[in-house]
Protein backbone atom coordinates (compact mmCIF):
# COMPACT_ATOMS: atom_id res chain seq x y z
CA UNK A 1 -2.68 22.22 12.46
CA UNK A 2 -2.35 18.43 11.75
CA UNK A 3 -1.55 17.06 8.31
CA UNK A 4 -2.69 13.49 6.87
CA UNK A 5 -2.14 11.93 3.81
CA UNK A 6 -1.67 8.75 2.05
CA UNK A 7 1.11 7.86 -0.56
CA UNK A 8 0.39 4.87 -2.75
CA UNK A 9 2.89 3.36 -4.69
CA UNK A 10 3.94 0.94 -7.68
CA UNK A 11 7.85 -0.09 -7.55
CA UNK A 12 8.80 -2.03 -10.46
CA UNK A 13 11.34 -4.40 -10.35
CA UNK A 14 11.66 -5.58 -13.95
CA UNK A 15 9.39 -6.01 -16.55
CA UNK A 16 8.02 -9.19 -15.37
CA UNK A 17 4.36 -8.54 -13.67
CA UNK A 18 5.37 -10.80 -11.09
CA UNK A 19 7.80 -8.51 -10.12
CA UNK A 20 5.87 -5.50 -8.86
CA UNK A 21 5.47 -4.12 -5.59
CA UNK A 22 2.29 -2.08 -4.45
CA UNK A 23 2.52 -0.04 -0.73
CA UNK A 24 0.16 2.28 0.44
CA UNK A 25 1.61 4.86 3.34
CA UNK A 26 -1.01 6.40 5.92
CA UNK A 27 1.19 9.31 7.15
CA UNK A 28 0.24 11.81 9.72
CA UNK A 29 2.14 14.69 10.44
CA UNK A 30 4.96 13.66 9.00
CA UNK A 31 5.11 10.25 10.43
CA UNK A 32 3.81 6.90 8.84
CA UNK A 33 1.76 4.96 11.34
CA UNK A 34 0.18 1.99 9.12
CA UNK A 35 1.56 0.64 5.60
CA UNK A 36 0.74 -2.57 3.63
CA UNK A 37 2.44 -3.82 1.39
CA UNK A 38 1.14 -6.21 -1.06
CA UNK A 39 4.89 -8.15 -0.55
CA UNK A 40 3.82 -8.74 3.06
CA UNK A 41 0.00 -9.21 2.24
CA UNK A 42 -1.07 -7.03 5.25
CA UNK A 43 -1.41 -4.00 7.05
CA UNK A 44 1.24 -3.59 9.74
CA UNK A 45 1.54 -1.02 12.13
CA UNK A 46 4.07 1.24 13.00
CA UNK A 47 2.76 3.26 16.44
CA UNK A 48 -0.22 2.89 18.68
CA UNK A 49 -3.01 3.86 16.96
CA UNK A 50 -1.12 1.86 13.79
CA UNK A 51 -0.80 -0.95 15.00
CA UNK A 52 -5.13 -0.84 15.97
CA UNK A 53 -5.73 0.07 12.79
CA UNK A 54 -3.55 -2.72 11.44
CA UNK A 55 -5.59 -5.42 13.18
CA UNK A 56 -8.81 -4.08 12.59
CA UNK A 57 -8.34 -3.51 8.70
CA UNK A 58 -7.04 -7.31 8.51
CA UNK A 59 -9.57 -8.60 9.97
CA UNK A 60 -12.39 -6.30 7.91
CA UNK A 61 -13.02 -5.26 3.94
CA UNK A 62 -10.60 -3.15 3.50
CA UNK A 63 -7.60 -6.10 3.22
CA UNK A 64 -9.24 -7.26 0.41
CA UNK A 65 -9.92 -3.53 -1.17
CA UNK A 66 -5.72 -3.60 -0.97
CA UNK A 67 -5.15 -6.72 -2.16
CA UNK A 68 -6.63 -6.62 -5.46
CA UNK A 69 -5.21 -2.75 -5.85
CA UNK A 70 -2.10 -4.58 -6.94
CA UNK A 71 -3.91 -5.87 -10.57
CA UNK A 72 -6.25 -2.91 -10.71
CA UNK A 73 -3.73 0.25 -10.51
CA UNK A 74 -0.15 -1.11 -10.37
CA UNK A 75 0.03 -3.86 -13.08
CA UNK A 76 -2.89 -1.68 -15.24
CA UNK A 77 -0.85 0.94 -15.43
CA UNK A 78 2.60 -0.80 -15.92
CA UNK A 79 2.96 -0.40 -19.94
CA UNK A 80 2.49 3.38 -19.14
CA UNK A 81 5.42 3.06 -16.71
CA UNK A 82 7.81 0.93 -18.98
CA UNK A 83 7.07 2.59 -21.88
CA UNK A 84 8.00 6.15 -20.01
């Protein structure tokens, strides 16, 4: 069978909100083939069909869906994390 998933992220560098780091991972079977990173401000591909997806979904909605996940789930929830 084939396995996909997607691993989203929040690394925290300090408690400064400037400092945090959101990356979402589209993984399938076992190997990630398009990431952004909110660092980079972009999807980037890592194989074939990555790097399509890459250009498409930087050129379409979904960039801007990523960039604002960095205020809506990462610095939301980052009391929750420091406070843990």
């Amino acid at each position: 069978g084939y396995f996909e998933h997607v691993v989203r992220q929040c690394r925290y560098s300090s408690k400064d909100l400037q400092g945090i780091e959101f990356i979402d991972s589209y993984v399938f079977n076992k190997a990630e083939y398009v990431r952004f990173n909110s660092t980079v401000g972009k999807y980037v591909g890592y194989t074939e069909l990555g790097v399509k997806n890459a250009e498409a979904w930087n050129k379409g909605p979904e960039l801007a869906v990523e960039l604002g996940e960095l205020e809506r789930f990462c610095k939301h929830n980052a009391a929750i994390y420091y406070s843990a």
